[in-house]
PDB file of N, CA and C in Angstrom:
ATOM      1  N   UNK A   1       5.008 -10.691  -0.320  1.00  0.00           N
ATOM      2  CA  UNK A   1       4.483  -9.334  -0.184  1.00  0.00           C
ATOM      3  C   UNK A   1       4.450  -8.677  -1.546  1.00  0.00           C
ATOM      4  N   UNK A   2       3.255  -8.065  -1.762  1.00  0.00           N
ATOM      5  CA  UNK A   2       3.448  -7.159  -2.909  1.00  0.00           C
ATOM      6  C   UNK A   2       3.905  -6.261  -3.208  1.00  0.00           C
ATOM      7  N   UNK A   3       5.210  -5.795  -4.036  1.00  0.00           N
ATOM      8  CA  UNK A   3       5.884  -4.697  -4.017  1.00  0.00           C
ATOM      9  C   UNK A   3       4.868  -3.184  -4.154  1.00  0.00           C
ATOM     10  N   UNK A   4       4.251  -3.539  -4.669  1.00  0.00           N
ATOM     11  CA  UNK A   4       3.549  -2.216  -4.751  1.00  0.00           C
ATOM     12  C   UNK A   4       2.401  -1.633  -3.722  1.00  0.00           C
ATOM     13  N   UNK A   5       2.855  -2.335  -2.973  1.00  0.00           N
ATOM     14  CA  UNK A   5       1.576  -2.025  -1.627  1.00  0.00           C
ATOM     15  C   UNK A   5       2.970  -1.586  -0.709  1.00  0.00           C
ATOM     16  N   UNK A   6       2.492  -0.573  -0.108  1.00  0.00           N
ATOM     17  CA  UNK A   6       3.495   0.259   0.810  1.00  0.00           C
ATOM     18  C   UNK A   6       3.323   0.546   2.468  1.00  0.00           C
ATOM     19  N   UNK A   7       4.109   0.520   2.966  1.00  0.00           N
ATOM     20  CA  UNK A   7       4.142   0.527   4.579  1.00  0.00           C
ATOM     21  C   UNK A   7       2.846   1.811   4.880  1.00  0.00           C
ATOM     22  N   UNK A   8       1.949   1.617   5.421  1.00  0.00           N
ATOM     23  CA  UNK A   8       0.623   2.683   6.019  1.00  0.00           C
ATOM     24  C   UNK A   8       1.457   2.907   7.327  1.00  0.00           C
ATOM     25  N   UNK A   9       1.819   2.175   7.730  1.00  0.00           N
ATOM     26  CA  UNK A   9       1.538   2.283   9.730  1.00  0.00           C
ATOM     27  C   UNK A   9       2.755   3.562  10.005  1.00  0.00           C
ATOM     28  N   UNK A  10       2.240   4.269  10.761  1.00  0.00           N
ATOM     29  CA  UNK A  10       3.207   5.066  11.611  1.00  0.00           C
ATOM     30  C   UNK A  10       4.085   6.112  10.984  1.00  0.00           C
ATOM     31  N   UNK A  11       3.050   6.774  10.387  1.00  0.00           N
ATOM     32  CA  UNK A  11       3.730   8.550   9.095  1.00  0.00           C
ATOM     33  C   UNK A  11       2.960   8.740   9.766  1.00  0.00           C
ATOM     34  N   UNK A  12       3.538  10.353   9.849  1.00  0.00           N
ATOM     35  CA  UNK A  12       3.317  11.464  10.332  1.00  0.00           C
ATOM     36  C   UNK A  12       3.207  12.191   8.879  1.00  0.00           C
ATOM     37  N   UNK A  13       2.201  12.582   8.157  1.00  0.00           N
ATOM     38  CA  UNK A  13       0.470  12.523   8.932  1.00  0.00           C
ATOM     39  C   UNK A  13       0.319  11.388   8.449  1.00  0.00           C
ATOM     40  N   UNK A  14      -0.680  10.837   8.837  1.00  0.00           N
ATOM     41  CA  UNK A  14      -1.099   9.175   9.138  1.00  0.00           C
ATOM     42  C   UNK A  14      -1.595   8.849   7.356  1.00  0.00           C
ATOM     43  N   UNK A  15      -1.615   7.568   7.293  1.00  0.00           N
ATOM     44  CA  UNK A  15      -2.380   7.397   5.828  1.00  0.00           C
ATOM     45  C   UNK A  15      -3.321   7.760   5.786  1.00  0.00           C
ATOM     46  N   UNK A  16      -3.945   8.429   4.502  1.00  0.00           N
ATOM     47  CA  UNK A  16      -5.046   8.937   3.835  1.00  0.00           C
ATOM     48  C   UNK A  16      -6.166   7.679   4.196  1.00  0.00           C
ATOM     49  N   UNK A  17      -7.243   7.604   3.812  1.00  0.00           N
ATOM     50  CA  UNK A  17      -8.225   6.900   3.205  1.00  0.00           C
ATOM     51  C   UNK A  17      -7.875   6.473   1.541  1.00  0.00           C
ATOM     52  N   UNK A  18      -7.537   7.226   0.931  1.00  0.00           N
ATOM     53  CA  UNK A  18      -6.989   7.031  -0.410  1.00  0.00           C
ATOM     54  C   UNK A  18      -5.669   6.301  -0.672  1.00  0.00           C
ATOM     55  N   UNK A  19      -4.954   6.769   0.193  1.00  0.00           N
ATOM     56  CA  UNK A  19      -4.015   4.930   0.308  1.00  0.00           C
ATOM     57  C   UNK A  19      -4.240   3.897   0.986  1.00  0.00           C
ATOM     58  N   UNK A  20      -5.095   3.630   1.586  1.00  0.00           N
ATOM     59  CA  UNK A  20      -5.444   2.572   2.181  1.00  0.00           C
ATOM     60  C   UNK A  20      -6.523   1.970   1.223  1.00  0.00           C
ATOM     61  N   UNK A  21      -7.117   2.564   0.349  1.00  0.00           N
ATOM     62  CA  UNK A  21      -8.001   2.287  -0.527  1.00  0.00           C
ATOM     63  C   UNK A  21      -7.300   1.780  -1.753  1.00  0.00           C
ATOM     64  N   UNK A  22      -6.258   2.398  -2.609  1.00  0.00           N
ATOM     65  CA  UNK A  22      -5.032   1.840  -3.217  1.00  0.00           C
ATOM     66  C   UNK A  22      -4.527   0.807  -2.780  1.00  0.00           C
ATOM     67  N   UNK A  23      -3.897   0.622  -1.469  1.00  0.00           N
ATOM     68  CA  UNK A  23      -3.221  -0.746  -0.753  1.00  0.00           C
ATOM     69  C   UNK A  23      -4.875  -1.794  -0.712  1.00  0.00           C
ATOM     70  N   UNK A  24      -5.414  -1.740  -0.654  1.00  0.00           N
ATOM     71  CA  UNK A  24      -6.576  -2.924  -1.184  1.00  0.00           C
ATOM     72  C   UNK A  24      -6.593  -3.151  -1.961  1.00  0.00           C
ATOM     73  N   UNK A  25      -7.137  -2.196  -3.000  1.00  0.00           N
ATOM     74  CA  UNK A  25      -6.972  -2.529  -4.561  1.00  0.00           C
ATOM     75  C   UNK A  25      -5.745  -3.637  -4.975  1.00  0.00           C
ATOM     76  N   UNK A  26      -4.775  -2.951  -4.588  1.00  0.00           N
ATOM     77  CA  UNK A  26      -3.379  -3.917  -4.963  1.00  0.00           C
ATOM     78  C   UNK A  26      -3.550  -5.850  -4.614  1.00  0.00           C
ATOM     79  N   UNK A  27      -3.904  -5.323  -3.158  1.00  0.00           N
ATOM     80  CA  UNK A  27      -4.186  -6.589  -2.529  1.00  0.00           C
ATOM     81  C   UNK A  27      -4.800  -7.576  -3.330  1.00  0.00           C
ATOM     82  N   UNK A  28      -6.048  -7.132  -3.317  1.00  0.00           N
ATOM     83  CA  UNK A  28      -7.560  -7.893  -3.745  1.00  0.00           C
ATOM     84  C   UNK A  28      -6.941  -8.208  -5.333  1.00  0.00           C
ATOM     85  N   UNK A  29      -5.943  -7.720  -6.131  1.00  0.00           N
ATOM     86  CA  UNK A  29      -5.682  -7.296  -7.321  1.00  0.00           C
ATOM     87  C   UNK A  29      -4.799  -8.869  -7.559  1.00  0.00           C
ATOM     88  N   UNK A  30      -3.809  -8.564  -6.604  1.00  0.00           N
ATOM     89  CA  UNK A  30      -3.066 -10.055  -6.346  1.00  0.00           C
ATOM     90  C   UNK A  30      -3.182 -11.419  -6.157  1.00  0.00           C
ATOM     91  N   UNK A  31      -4.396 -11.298  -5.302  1.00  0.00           N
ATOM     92  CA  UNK A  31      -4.633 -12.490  -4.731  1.00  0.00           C
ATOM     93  C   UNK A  31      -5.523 -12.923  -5.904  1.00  0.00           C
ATOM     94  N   UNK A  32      -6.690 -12.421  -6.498  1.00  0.00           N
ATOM     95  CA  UNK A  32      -7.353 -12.453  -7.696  1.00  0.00           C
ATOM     96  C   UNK A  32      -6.774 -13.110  -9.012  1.00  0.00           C
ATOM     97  N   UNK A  33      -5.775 -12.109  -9.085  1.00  0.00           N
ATOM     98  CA  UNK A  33      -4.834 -12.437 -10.207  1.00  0.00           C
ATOM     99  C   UNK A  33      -5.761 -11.627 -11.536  1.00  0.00           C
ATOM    100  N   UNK A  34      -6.257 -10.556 -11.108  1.00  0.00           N
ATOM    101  CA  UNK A  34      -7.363  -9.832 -12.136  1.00  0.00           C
ATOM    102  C   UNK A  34      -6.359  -8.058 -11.732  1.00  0.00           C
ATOM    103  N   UNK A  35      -6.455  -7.656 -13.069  1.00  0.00           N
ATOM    104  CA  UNK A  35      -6.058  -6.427 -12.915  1.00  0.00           C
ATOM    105  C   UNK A  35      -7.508  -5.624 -12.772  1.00  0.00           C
ATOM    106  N   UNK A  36      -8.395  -5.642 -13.766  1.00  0.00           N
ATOM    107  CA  UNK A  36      -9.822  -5.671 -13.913  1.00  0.00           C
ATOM    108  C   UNK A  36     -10.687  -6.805 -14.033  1.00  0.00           C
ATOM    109  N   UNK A  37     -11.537  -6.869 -12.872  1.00  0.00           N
ATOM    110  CA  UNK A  37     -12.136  -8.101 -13.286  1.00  0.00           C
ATOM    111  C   UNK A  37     -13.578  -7.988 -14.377  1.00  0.00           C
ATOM    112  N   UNK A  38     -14.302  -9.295 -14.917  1.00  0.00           N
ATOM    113  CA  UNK A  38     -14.897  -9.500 -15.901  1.00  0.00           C
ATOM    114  C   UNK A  38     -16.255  -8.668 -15.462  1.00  0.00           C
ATOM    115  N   UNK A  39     -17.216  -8.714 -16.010  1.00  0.00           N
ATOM    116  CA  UNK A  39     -18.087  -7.956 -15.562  1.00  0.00           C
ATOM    117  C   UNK A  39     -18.937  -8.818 -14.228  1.00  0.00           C
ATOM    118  N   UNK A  40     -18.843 -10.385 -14.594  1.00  0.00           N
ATOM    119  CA  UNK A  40     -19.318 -11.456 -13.853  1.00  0.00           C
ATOM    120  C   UNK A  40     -18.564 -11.290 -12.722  1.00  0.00           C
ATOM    121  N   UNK A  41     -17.613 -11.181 -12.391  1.00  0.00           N
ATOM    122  CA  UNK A  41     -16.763 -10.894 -11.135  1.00  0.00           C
ATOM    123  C   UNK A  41     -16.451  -9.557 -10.778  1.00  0.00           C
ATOM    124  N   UNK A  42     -17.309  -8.466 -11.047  1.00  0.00           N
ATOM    125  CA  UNK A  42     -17.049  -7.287 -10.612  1.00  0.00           C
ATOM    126  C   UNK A  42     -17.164  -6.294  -9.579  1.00  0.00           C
ATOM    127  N   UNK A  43     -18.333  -7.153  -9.248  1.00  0.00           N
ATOM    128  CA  UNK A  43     -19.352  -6.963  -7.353  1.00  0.00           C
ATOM    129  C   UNK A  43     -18.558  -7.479  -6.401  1.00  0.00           C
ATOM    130  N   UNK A  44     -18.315  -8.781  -6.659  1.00  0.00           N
ATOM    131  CA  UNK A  44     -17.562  -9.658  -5.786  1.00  0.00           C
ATOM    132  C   UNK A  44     -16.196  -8.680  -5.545  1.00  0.00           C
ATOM    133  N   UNK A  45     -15.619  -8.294  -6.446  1.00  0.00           N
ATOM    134  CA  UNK A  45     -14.094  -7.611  -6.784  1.00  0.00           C
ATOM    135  C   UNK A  45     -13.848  -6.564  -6.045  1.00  0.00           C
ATOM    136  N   UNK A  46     -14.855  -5.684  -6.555  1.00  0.00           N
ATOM    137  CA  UNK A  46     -15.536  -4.203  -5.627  1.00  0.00           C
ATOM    138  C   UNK A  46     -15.693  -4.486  -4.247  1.00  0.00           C
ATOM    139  N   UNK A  47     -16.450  -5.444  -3.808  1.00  0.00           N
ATOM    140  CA  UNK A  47     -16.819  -5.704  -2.579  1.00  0.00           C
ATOM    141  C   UNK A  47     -15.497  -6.161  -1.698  1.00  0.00           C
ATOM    142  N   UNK A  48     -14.686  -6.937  -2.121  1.00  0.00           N
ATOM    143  CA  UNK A  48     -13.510  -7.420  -1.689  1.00  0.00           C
ATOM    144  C   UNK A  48     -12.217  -6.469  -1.215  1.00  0.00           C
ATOM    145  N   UNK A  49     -12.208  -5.390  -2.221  1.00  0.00           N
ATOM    146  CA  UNK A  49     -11.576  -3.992  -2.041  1.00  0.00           C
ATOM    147  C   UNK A  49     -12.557  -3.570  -1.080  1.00  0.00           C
ATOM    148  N   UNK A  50     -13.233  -3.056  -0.612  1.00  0.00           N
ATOM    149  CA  UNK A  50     -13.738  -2.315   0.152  1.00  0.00           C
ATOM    150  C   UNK A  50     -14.167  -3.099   1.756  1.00  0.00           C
ATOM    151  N   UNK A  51     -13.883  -4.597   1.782  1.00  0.00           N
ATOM    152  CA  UNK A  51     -13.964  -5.537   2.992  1.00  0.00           C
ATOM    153  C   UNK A  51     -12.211  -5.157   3.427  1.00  0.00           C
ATOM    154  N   UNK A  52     -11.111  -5.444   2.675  1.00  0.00           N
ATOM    155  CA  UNK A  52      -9.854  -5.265   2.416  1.00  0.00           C
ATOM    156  C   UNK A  52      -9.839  -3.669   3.283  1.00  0.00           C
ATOM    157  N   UNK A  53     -10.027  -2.603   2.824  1.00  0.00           N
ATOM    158  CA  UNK A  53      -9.826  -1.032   3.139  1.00  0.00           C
ATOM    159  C   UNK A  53     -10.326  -1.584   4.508  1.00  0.00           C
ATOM    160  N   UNK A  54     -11.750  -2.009   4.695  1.00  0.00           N
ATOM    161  CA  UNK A  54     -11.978  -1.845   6.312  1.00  0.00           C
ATOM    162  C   UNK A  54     -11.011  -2.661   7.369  1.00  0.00           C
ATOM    163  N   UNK A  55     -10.536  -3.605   7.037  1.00  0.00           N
ATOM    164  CA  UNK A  55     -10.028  -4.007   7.918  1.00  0.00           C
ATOM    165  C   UNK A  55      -8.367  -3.413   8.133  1.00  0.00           C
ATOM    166  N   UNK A  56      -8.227  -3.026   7.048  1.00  0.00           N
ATOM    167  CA  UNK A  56      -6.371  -2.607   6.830  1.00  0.00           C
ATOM    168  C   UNK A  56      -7.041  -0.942   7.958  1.00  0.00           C
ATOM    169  N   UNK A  57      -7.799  -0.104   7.515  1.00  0.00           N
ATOM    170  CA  UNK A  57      -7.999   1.194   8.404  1.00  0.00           C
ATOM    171  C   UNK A  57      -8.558   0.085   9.808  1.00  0.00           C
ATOM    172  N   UNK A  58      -9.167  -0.543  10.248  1.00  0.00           N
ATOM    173  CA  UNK A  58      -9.172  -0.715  11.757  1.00  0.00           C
ATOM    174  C   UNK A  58      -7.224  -1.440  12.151  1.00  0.00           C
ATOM    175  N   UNK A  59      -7.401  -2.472  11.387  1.00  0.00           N
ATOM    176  CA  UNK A  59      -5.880  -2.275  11.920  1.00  0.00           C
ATOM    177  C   UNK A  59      -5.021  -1.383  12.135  1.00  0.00           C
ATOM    178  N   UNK A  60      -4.598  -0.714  11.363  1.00  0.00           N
ATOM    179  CA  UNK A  60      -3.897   0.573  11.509  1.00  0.00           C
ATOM    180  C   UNK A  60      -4.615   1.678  12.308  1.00  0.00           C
ATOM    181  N   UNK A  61      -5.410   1.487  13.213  1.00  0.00           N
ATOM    182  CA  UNK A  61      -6.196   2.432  13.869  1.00  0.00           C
ATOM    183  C   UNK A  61      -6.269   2.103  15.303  1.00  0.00           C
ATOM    184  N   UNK A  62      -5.919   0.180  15.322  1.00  0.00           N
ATOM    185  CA  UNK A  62      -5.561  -0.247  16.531  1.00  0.00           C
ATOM    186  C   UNK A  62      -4.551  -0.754  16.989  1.00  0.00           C
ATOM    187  N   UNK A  63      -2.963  -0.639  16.313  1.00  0.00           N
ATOM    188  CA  UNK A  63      -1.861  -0.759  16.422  1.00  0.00           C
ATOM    189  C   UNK A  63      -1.139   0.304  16.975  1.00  0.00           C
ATOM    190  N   UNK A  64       0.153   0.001  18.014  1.00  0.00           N
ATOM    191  CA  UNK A  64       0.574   1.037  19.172  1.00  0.00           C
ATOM    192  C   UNK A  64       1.579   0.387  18.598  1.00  0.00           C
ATOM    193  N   UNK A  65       2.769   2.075  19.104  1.00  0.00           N
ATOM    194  CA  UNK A  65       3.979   2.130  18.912  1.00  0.00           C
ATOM    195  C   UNK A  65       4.704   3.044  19.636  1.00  0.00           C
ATOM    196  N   UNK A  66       6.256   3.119  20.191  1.00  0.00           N
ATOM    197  CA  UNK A  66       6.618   3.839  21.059  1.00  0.00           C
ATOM    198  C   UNK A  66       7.656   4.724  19.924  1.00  0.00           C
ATOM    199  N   UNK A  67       7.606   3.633  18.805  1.00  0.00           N
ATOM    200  CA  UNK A  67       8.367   4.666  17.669  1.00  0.00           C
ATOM    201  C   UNK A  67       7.854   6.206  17.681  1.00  0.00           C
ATOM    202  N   UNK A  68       8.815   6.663  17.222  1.00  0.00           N
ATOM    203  CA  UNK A  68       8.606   8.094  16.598  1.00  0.00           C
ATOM    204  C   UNK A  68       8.097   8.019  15.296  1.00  0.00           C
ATOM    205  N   UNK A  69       6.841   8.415  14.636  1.00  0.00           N
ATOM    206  CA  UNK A  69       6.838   8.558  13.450  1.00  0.00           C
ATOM    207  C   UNK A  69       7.380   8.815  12.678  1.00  0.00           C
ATOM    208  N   UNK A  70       7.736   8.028  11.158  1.00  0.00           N
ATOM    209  CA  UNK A  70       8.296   8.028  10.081  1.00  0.00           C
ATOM    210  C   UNK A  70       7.886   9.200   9.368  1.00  0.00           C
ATOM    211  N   UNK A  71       9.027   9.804   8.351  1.00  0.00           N
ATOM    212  CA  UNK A  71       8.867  10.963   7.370  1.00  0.00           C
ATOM    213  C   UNK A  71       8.623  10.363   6.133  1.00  0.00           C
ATOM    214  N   UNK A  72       7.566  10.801   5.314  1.00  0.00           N
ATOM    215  CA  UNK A  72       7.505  10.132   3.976  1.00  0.00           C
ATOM    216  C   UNK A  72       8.578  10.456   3.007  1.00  0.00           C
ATOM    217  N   UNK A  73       9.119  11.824   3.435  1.00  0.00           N
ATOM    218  CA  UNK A  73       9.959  12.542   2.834  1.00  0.00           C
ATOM    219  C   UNK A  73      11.205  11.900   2.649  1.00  0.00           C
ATOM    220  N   UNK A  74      11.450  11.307   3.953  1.00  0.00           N
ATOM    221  CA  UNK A  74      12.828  10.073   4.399  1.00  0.00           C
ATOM    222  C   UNK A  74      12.642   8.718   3.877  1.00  0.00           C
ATOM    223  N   UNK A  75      11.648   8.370   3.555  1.00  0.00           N
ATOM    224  CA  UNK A  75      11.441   7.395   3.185  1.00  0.00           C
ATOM    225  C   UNK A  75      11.368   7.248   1.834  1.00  0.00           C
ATOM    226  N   UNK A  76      10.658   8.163   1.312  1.00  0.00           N
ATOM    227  CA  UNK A  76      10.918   7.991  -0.321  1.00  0.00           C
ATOM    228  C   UNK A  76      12.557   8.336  -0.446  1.00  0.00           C
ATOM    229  N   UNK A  77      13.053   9.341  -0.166  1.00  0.00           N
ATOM    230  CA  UNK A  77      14.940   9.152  -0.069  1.00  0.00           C
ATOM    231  C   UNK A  77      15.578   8.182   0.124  1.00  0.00           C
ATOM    232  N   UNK A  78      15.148   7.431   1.110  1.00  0.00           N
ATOM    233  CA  UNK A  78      15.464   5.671   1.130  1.00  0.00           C
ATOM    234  C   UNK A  78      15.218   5.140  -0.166  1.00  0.00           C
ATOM    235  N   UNK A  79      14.238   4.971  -0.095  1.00  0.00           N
ATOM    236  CA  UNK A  79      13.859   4.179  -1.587  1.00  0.00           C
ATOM    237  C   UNK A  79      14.463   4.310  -2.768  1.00  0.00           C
ATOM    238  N   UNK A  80      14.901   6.076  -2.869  1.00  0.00           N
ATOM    239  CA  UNK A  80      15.861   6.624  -4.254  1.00  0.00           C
ATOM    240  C   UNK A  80      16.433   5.337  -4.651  1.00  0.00           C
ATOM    241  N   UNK A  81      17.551   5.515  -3.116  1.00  0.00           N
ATOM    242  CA  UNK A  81      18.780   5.295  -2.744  1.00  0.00           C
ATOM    243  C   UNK A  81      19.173   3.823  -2.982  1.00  0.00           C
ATOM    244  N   UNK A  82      17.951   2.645  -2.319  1.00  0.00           N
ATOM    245  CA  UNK A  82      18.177   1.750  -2.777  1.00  0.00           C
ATOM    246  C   UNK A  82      17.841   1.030  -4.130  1.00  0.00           C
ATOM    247  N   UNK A  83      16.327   2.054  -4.463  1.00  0.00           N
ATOM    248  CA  UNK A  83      16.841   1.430  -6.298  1.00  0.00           C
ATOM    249  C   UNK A  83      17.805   2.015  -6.926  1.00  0.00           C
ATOM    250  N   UNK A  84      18.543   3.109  -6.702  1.00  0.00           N
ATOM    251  CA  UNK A  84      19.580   3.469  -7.641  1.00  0.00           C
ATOM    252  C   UNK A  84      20.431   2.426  -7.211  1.00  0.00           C
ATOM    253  N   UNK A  85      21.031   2.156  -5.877  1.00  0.00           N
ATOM    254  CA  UNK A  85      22.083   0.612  -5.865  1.00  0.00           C
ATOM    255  C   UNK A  85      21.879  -0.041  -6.749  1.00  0.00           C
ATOM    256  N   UNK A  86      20.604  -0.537  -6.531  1.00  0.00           N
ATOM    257  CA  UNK A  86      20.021  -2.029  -7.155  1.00  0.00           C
ATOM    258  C   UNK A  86      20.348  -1.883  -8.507  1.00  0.00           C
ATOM    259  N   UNK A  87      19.488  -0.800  -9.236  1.00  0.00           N
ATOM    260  CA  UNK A  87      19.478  -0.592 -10.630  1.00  0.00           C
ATOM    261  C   UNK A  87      20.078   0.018 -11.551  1.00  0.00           C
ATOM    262  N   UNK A  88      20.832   1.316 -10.404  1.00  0.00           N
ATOM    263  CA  UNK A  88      21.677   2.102 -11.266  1.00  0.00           C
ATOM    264  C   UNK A  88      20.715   3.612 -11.543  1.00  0.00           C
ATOM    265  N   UNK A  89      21.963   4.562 -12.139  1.00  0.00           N
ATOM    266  CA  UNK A  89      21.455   5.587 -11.984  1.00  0.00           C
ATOM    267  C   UNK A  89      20.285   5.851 -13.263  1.00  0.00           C
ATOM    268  N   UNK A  90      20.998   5.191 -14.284  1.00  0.00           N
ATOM    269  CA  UNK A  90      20.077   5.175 -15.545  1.00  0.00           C
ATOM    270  C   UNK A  90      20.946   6.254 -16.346  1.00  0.00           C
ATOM    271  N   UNK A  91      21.668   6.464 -16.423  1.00  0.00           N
ATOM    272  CA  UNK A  91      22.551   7.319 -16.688  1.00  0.00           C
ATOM    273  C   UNK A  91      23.598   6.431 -17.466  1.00  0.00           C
ATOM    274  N   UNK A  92      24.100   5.147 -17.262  1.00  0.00           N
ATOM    275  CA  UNK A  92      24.861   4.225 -17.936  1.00  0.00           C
ATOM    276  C   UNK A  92      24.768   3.707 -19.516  1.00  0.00           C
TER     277      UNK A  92
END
């Protein structure tokens, strides 16, 4: 999994279009192994991000849950929490 692609499903309020458009990018970015691709591979690249967005928004559009929606607010607090474990406060 790519660290930098982040959980969409099930916030309250739901993902943007603009992160789901980001979480492709990342995707298509990975699998590529192109941060930017060449100009020769740039349609293909483009096109791949934007095949990527459609299917990540129908998934997430046809997935059910009895969960209660997640807080982003709680969740980035999670996250503090476990890179400061991991890494420290930065303060050392």
């Amino acid at each position: 999994m790519c660290r930098n692609i982040k959980t969409l499903y099930n916030f309250d309020p739901p993902a943007t279009e603009d992160e789901v458009q980001a979480a492709a990018l990342q995707f298509v970015r990975k699998l590529s192994g192109f941060n930017s691709p060449s100009k020769a591979n740039e349609a293909a690249f483009r096109l791949a991000v934007e095949e990527v967005a459609a299917a990540a928004r129908t998934l997430l559009d046809s997935l059910v849950t009895n969960a209660d929606p997640r807080s982003r607010e709680v969740e980035l607090e999670r996250a503090r929490a476990r890179n400061a474990k991991r890494f420290g406060t930065g303060n050392g």
